[in-house]
Protein backbone atom coordinates (compact mmCIF):
# COMPACT_ATOMS: atom_id res chain seq x y z
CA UNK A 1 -15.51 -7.02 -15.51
CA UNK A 2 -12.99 -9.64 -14.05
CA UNK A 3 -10.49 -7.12 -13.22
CA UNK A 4 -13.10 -4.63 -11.33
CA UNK A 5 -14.93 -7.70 -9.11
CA UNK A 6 -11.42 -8.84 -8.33
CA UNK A 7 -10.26 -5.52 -7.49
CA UNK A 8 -13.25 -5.51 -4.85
CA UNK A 9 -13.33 -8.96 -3.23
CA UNK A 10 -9.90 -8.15 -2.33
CA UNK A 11 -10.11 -4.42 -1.34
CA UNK A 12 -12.93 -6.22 0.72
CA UNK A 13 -11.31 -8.80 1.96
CA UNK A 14 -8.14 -6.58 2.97
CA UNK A 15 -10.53 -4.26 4.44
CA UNK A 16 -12.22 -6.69 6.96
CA UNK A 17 -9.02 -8.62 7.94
CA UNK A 18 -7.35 -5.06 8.93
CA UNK A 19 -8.05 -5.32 12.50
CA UNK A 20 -6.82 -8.71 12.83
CA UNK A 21 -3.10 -8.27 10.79
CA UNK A 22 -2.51 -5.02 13.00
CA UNK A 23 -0.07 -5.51 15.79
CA UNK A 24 -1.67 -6.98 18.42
CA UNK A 25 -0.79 -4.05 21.12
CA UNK A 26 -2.15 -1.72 18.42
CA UNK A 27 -6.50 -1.93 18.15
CA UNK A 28 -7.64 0.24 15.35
CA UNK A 29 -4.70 2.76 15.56
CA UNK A 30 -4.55 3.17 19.60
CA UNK A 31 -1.33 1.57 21.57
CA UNK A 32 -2.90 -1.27 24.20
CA UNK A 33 -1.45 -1.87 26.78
CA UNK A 34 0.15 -5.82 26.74
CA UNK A 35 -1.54 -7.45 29.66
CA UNK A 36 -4.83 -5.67 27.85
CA UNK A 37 -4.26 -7.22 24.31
CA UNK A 38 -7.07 -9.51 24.56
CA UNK A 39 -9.82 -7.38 26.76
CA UNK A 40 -13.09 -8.74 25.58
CA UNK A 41 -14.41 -4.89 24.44
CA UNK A 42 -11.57 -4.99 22.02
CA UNK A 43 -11.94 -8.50 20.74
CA UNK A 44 -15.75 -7.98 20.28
CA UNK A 45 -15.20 -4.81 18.16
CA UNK A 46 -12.77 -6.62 15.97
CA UNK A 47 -15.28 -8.88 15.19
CA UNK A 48 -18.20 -6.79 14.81
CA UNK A 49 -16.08 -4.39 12.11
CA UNK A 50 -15.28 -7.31 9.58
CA UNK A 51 -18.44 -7.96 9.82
CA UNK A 52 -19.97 -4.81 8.90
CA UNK A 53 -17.37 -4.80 6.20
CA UNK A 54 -18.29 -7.75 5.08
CA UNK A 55 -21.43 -7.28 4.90
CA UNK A 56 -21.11 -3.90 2.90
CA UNK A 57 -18.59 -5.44 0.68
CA UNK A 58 -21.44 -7.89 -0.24
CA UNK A 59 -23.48 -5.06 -1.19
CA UNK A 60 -21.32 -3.27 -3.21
CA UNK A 61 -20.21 -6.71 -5.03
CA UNK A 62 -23.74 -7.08 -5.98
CA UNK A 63 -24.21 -3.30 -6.96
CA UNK A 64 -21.23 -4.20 -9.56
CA UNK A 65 -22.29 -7.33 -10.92
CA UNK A 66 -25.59 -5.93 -11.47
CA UNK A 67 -23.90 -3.05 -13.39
CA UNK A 68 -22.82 -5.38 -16.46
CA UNK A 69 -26.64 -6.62 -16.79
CA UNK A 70 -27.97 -3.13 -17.02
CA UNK A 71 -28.29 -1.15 -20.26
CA UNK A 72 -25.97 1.46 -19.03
CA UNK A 73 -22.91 2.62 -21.40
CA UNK A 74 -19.32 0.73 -20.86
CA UNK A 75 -17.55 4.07 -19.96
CA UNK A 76 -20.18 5.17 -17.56
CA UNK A 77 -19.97 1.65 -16.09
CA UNK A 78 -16.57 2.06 -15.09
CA UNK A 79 -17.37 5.59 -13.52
CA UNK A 80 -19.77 4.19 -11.98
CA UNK A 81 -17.67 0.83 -10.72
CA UNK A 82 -14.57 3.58 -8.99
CA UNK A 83 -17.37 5.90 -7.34
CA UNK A 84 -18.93 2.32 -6.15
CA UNK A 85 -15.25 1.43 -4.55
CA UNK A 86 -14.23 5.22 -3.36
CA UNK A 87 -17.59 5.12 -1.26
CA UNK A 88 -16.87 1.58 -0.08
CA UNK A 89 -13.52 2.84 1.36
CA UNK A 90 -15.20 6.17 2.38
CA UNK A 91 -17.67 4.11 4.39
CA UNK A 92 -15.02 1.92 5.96
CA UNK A 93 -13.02 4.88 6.98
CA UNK A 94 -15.54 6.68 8.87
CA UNK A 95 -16.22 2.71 10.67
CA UNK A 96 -12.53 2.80 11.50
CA UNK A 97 -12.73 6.54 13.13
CA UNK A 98 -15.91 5.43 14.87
CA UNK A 99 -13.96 2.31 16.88
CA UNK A 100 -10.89 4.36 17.20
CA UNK A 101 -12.26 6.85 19.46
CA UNK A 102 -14.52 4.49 21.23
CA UNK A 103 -11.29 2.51 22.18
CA UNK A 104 -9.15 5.57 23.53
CA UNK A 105 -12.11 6.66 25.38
CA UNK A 106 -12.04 2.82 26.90
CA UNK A 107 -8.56 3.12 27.66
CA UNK A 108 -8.69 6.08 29.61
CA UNK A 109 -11.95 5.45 31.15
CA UNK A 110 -10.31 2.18 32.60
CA UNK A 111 -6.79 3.77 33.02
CA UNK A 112 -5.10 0.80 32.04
CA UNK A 113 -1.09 3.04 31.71
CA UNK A 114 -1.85 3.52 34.97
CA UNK A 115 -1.96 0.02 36.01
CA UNK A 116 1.33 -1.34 34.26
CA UNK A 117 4.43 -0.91 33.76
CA UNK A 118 6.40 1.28 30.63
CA UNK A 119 10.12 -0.61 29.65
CA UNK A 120 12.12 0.22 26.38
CA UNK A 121 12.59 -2.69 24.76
CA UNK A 122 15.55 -3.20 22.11
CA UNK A 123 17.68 -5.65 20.85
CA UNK A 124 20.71 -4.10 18.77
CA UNK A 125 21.49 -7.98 16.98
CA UNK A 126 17.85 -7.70 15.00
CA UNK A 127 19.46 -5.47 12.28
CA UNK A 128 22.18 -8.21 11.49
CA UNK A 129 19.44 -10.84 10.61
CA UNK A 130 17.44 -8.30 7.97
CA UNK A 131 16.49 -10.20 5.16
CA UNK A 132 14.99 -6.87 3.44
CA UNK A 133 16.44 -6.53 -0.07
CA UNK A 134 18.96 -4.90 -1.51
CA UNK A 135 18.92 -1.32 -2.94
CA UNK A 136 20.00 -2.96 -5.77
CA UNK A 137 16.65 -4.53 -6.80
CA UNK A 138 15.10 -1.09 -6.81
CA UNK A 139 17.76 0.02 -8.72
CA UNK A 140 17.40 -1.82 -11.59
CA UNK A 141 13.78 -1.04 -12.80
CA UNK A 142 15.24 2.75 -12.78
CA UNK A 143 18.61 2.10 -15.09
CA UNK A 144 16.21 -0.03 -17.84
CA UNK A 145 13.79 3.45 -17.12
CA UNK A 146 16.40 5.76 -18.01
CA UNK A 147 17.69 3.56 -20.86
CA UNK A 148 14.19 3.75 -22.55
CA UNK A 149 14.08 7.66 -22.23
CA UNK A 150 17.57 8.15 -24.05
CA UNK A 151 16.47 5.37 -26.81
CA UNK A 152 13.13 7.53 -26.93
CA UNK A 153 14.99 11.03 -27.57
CA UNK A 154 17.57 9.35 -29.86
CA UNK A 155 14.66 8.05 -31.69
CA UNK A 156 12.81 11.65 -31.31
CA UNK A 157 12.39 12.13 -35.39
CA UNK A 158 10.95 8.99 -35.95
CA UNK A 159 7.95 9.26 -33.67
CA UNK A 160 4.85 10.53 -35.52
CA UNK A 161 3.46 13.69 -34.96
CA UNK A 162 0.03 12.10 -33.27
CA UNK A 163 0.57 8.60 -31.22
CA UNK A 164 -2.15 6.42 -29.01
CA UNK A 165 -2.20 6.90 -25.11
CA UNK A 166 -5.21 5.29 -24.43
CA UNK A 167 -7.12 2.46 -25.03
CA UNK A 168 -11.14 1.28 -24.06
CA UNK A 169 -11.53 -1.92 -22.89
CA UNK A 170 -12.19 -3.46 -26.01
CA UNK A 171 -8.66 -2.75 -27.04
CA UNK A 172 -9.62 -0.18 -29.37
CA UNK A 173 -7.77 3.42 -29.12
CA UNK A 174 -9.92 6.21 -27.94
CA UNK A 175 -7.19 8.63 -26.84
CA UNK A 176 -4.09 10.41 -28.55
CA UNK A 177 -1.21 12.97 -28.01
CA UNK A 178 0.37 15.38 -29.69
CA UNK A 179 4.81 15.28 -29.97
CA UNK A 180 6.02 17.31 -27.79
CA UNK A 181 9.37 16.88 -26.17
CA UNK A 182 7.11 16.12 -22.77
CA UNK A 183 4.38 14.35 -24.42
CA UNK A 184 7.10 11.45 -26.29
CA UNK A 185 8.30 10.69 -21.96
CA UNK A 186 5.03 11.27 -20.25
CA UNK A 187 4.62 7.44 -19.59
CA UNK A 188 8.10 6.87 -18.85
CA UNK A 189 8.49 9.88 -16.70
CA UNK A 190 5.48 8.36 -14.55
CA UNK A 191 7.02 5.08 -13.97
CA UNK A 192 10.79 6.86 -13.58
CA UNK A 193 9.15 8.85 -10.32
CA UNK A 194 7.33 5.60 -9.26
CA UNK A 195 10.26 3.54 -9.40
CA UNK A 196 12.29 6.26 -7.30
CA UNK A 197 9.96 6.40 -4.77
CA UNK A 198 10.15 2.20 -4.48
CA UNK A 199 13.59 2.78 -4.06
CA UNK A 200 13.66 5.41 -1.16
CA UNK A 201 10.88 3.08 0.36
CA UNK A 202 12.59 -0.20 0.30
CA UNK A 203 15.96 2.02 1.94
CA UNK A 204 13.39 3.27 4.43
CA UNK A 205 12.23 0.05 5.23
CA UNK A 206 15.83 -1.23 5.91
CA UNK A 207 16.38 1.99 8.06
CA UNK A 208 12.82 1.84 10.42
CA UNK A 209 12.37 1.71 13.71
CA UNK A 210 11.93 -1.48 15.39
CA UNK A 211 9.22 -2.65 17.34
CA UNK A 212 9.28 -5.24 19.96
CA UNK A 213 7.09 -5.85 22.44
CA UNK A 214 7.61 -6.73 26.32
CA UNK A 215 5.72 -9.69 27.20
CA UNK A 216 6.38 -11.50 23.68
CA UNK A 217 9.73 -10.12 22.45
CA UNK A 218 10.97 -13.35 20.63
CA UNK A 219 7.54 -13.75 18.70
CA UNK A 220 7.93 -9.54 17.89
CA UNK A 221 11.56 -9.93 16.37
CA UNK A 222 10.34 -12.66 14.39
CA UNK A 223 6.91 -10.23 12.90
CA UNK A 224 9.74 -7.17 12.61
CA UNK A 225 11.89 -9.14 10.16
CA UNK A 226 8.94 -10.95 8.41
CA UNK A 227 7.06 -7.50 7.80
CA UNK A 228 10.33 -5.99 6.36
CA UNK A 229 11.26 -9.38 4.36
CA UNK A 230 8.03 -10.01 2.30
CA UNK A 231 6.84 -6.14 2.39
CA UNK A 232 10.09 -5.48 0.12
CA UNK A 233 9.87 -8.48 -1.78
CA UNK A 234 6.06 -7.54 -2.63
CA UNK A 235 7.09 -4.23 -3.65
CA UNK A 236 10.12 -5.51 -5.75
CA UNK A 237 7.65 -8.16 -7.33
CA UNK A 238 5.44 -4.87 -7.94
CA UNK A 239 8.22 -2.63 -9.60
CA UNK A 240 9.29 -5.24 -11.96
CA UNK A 241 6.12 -6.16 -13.27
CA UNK A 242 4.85 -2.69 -13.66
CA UNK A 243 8.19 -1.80 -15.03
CA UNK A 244 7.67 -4.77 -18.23
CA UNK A 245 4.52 -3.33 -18.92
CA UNK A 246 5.18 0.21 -19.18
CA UNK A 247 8.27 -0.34 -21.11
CA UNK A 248 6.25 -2.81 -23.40
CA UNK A 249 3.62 -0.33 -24.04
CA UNK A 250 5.89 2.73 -24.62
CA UNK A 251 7.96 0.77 -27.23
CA UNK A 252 5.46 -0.58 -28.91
CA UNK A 253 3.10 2.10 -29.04
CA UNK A 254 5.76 5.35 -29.39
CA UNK A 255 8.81 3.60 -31.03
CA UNK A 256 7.32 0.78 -33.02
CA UNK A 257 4.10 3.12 -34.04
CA UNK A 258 1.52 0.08 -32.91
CA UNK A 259 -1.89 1.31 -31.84
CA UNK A 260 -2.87 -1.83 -31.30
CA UNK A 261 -0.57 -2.52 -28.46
CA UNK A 262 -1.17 -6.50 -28.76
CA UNK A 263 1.45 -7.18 -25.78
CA UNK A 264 -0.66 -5.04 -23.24
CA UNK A 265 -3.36 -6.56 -22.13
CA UNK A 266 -1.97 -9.83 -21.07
CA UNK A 267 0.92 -8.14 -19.62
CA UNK A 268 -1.97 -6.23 -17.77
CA UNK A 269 -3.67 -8.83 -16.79
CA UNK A 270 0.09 -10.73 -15.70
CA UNK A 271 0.14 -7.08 -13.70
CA UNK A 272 -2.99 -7.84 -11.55
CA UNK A 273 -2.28 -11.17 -10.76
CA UNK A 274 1.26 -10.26 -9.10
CA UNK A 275 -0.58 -7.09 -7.86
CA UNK A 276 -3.84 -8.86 -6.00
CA UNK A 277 -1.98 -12.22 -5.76
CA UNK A 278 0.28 -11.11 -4.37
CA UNK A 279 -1.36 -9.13 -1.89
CA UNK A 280 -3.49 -12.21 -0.70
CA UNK A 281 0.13 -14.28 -0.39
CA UNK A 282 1.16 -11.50 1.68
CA UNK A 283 -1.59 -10.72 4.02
CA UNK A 284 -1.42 -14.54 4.41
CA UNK A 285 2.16 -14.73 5.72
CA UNK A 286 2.07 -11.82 7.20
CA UNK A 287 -0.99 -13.40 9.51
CA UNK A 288 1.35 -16.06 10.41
CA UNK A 289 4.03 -13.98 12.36
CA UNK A 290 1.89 -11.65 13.93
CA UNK A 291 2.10 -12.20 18.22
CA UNK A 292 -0.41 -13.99 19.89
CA UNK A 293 0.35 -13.44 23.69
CA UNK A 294 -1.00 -16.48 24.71
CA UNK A 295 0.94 -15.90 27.70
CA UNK A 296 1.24 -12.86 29.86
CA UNK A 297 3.75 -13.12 32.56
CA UNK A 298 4.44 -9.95 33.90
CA UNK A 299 2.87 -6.41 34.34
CA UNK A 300 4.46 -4.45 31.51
CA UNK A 301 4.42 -3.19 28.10
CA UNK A 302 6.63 -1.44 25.84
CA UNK A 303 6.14 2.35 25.80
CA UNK A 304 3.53 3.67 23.53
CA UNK A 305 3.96 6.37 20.97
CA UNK A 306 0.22 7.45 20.49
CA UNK A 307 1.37 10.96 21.38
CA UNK A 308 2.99 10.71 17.85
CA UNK A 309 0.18 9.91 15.99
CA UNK A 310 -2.94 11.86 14.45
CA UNK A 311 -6.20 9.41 14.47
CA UNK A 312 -4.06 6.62 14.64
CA UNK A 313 -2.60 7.30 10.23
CA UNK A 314 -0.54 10.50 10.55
CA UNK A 315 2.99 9.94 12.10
CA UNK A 316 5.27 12.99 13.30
CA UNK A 317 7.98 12.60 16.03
CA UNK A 318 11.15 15.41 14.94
CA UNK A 319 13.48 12.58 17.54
CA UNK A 320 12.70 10.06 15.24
CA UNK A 321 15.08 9.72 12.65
CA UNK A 322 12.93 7.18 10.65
CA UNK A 323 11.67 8.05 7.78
CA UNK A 324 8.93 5.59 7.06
CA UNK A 325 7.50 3.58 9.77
CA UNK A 326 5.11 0.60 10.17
CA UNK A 327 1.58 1.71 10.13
CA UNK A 328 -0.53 1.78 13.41
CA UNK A 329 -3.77 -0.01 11.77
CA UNK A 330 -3.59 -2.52 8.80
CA UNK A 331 -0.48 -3.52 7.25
CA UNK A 332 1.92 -1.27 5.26
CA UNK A 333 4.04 1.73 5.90
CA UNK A 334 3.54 5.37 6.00
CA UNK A 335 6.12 8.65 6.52
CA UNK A 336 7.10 10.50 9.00
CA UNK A 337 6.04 13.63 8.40
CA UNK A 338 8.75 15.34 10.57
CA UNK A 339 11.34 13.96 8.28
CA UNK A 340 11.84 16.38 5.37
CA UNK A 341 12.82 13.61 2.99
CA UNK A 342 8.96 12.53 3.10
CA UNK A 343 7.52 15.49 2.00
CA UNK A 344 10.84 15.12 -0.95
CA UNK A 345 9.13 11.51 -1.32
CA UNK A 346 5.49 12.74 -1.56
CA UNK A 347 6.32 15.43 -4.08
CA UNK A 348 8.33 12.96 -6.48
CA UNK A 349 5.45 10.68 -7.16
CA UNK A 350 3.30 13.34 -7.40
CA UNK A 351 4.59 15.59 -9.48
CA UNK A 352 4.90 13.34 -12.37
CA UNK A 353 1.32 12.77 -12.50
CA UNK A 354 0.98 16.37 -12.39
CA UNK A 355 2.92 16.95 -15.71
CA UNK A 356 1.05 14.06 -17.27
CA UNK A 357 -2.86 15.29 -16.37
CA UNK A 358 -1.89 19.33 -16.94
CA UNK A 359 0.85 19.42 -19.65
C-alpha cells in the first residue's frame, strides 16, 4: 500500500510542478518569446494547472486509501490502484493540451515574433565544462548483464524444469515458467535491452543540442550543464539499482532454485527509494538552475523551434543531428524522431518486453 500512495504523491507532485521546472521561454510546450516570459496570462495559467492537479491528485489519493478499507480482493485492488493512476495522467494530459493551444492562440493573437528580435545564440566552450558521465558507467551494468546470461547457459542443466517468475505481494509465488532456452534469460534479456538503451541515452545526452537563451545566457549555460549533470547521474543511480535487483532475483530464483526470493523485497523497496527519491532530489535541483529573467534588457530572444514540434512532445527536425533532445514541457528527454537511431532505440526496449509477454 506504501509503495502505490508513494508512487502517487509523487506522480502528483511531478505532475503539478511541470509547468514551473520547464524552461522558462517554453509555457506548456510553446516557445515564448523572452521579453514575454513573465506575461501575466501565462503566469496565471501556471498557477491555475497545479492547482487543478492538485486538487485531482487529492482525489485520487483518497480513492486509493479508501481502496485498502474496502472488502475488495488484493489483486483487484492493484488493478484497480494502475487504472486509478493511468486516468490521473489521462486527465492531466488532456489539461496540458487544453493550455497548450490556448497559449499559441495568445501568442499569435498578440503577435509577440513580430515585436522582437530572433539571434542564434551559441557558445562553442559549454561542451568543455560537461560534467555528464562517462559511457563507462552505462557500461558496466551491461558487462555484469552479459556475465549472468553466460553463467545462466553454463548452468542450463541444473535449472529445473518449472521455476517462479512471480510473486503476490505477500511474498508468496503465484506465477511459474516452463525451461526453455528463452524462458531461463527472459528476465535478464529485459534488463540487457534496458540497460542498452541507458547507455545510448546517457551518449545522447552528452551529444544534444544546447540551449541558451538571449536575454539570460550565463544563467542558461549554467541550467544546460545542470540538466545534463544530475539527469545522467539519476539515470546511472537508476541502472545500478535496478541492475542489483534483477541480478539478485535471477540468481536466486533460477540458479539457486529459491522461490522464496528473501533478498527481493528489500532490494525492491531499496529500488523505490533511489527511484522516487531520487526523483524528488532531482526535480529539486533541477528547480534551482532554471532562469529567472529578472531582468530584461533588450528586445530579443533566441530563435524558436516550435515548427519542429507536434503539440509541444513529438520532436522531428532531419538538420538536427541530435538524437535526443530536452523536452519542451516538464523535465526529461525525448528523440528525435528524424534520427533513425531513435526508432533503433525505441525498438530495443521494446522488443524485449515483447519476447517476455508473447513467448
Amino acid at each position: 500500500m506504501l509503495i502505490i500512495v508513494g508512487i502517487f504523491i509523487i506522480v502528483g507532485i511531478l505532475e503539478a510542478l511541470t509547468p514551473h521546472l520547464s524552461r522558462k521561454s517554453i509555457v506548456f510546450g510553446v516557445s515564448i518569446p523572452e521579453p514575454y516570459v513573465k506575461h501575466p496570462q501565462l503566469l496565471l495559467w501556471k498557477k491555475k494547472y497545479s492547482q487543478i492537479i492538485g486538487a485531482l491528485t487529492g482525489l485520487f489519493l483518497l480513492g486509493q486509501i479508501s481502496l485498502y478499507f474496502s472488502p475488495i480482493k488484493e489483486d483487484k485492488v492493484v488493478l484497480i490502484s494502475f487504472i486509478f493512476l493511468y486516468v490521473m495522467l489521462l486527465l492531466s494530459s488532456g489539461l496540458y493540451m487544453n493550455y497548450h493551444v490556448r497559449t499559441k492562440k495568445l501568442k499569435a493573437q498578440e503577435q509577440w515574433e513580430s515585436h522582437i528580435k530572433m539571434v542564434y545564440v551559441t557558445d562553442l566552450s559549454i561542451r568543455q565544462k560537461d560534467e555528464t558521465l562517462s559511457p563507462v558507467f552505462f557500461s558496466l551494468p551491461i558487462i555484469m548483464t552479459v556475465a549472468l546470461i553466460t553463467f545462466t547457459y553454463m548452468n542450463y542443466e541444473a535449472i529445473p524444469d518449472v521455476f517462479a517468475t512471480h510473486w503476490n505481494a505477500a511474498g508468496k509465488v503465484d506465477g511459474w515458467t516452463e525451461k526453455s532456452w528463452i524462458s531461463v534469460i527472459s528476465m535478464p534479456l529485459l534488463l540487457l535491452a534496458i540497460q542498452i538503451s541507458f547507455f545510448i541515452m546517457g551518449r545522447g545526452m552528452k551529444s544534444a543540442k544546447i540551449q541558451l537563451s538571449a536575454q539570460a545566457k550565463e544563467a542558461s549555460i549554467h541550467r544546460e550543464l545542470a540538466h545534463r549533470k544530475y539527469e545522467s547521474w539519476y539515470l546511472a543511480a537508476i541502472n545500478f539499482s535496478m541492475t542489483i535487483l534483477f541480478v539478485v532475483l535471477h540468481y536466486t530464483t533460477v540458479i539457486l532454485h529459491d522461490q522464496t526470493a528473501p533478498y527481493f523485497f528489500p532490494l525492491f523497496l531499496v529500488f523505490n527509494v533511489v527511484t522516487l527519491g531520487g526523483l524528488l532530489l532531482l526535480i529539486w535541483k533541477l528547480s534551482k538552475s532554471n532562469e529567472r529573467f529578472d531582468e530584461i534588457h533588450t528586445n530579443e530572444t533566441a530563435v524558436a523551434d516550435d515548427q519542429y514540434w507536434k503539440w509541444g512532445i513529438f520532436y522531428c527536425n532531419k538538420n538536427d543531428p541530435s538524437l535526443l533532445v530536452q523536452k519542451k514541457y516538464g523535465i526529461g528527454w525525448t528523440v528525435n524522431f528524424a534520427n533513425k537511431w531513435s526508432y533503433f532505440l525505441i525498438g530495443i526496449t521494446l522488443l524485449p518486453i515483447l519476447l517476455v509477454i508473447f513467448i
